[in-house]
Protein backbone atom coordinates (compact mmCIF):
# COMPACT_ATOMS: atom_id res chain seq x y z
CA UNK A 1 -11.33 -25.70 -24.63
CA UNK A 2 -10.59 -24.45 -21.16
CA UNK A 3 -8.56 -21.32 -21.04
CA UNK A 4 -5.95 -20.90 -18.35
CA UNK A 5 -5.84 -18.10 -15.98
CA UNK A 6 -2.72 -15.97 -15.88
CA UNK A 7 -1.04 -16.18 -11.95
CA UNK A 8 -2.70 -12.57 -11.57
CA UNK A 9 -6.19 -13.71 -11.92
CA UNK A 10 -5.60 -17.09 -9.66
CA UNK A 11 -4.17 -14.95 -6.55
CA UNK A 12 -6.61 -13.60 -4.37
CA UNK A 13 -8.40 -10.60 -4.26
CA UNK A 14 -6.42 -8.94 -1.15
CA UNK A 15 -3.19 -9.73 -2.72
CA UNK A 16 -4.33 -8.48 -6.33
CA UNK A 17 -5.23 -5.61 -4.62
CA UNK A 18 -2.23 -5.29 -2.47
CA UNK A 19 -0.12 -5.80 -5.30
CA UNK A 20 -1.67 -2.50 -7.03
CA UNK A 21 -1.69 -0.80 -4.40
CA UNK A 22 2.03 -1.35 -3.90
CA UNK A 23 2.94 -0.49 -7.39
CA UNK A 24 0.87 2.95 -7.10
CA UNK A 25 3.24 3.76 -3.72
CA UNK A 26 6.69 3.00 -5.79
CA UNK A 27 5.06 4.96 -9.03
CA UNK A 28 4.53 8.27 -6.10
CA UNK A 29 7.53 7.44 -4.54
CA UNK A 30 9.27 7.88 -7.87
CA UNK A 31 7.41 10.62 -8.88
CA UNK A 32 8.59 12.58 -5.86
CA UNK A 33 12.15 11.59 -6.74
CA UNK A 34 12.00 13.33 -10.01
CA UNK A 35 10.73 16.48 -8.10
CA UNK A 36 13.33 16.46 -6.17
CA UNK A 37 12.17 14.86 -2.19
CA UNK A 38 14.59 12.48 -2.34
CA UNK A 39 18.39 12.90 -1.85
CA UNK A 40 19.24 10.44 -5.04
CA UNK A 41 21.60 7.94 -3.42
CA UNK A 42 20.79 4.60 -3.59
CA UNK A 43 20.23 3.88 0.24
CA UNK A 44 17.31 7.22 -0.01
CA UNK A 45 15.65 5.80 -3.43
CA UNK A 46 15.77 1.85 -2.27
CA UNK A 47 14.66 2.69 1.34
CA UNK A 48 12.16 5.43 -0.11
CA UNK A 49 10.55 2.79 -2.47
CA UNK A 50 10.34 -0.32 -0.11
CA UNK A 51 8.41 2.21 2.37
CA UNK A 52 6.23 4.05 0.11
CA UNK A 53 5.38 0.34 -1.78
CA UNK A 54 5.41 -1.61 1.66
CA UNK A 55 3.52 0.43 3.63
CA UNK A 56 0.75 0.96 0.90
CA UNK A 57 0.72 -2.51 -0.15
CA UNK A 58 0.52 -3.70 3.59
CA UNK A 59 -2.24 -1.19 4.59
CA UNK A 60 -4.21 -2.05 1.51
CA UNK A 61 -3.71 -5.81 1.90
CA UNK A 62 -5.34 -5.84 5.60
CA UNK A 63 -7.90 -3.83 5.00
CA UNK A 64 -8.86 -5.89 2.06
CA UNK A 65 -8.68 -8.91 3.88
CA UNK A 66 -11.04 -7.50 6.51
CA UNK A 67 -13.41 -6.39 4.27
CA UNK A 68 -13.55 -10.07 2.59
CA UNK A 69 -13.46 -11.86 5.91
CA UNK A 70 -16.70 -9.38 7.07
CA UNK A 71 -18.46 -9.75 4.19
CA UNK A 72 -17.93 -13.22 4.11
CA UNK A 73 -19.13 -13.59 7.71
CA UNK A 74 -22.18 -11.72 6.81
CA UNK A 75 -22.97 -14.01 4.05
CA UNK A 76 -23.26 -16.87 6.17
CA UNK A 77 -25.38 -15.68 9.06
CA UNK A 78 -28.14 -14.09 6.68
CA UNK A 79 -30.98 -15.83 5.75
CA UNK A 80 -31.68 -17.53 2.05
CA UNK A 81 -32.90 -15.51 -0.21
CA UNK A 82 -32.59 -11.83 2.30
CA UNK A 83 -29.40 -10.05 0.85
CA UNK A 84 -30.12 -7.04 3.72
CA UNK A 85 -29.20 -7.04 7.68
CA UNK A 86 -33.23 -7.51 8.35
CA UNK A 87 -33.39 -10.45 11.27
């Protein structure tokens, strides 16, 4: 019996790592509410979380993607069997 994947496991790994990324932004972004950074009106706390999460989750995202999109590139130019950057 096949087991199914949950919709975490069958996005991809930028995304999956954007998403945590994102949710670690909003948990510091709260965090510094509760310390006091943030004047707590809703306009300060919604724009404080969609830039903290956003940015982090964006930033993470691309470089993600880069590094799969490199290290896929370097898969396919080196030789069988030669896991190094020997030509």
């Amino acid at each position: 019996m096949q087991e199914q994947k949950s919709w975490f496991r069958r996005t991809g790994l930028p995304l999956r790592v954007g998403m945590i990324c994102a949710a670690l932004g909003i948990l510091l972004a709260i965090v510094g509410m509760f310390r006091g950074n943030v004047p707590l009106n809703p306009l300060s706390i919604s724009l404080a979380l969609l830039i903290s999460g956003g940015s982090w989750g964006l930033v993470s995202w691309a470089v993600t993607t880069a590094v799969v999109d490199v290290e896929r590139d370097a898969a396919a130019d080196a030789p069988d069997g030669d896991p190094g950057n020997e030509k």
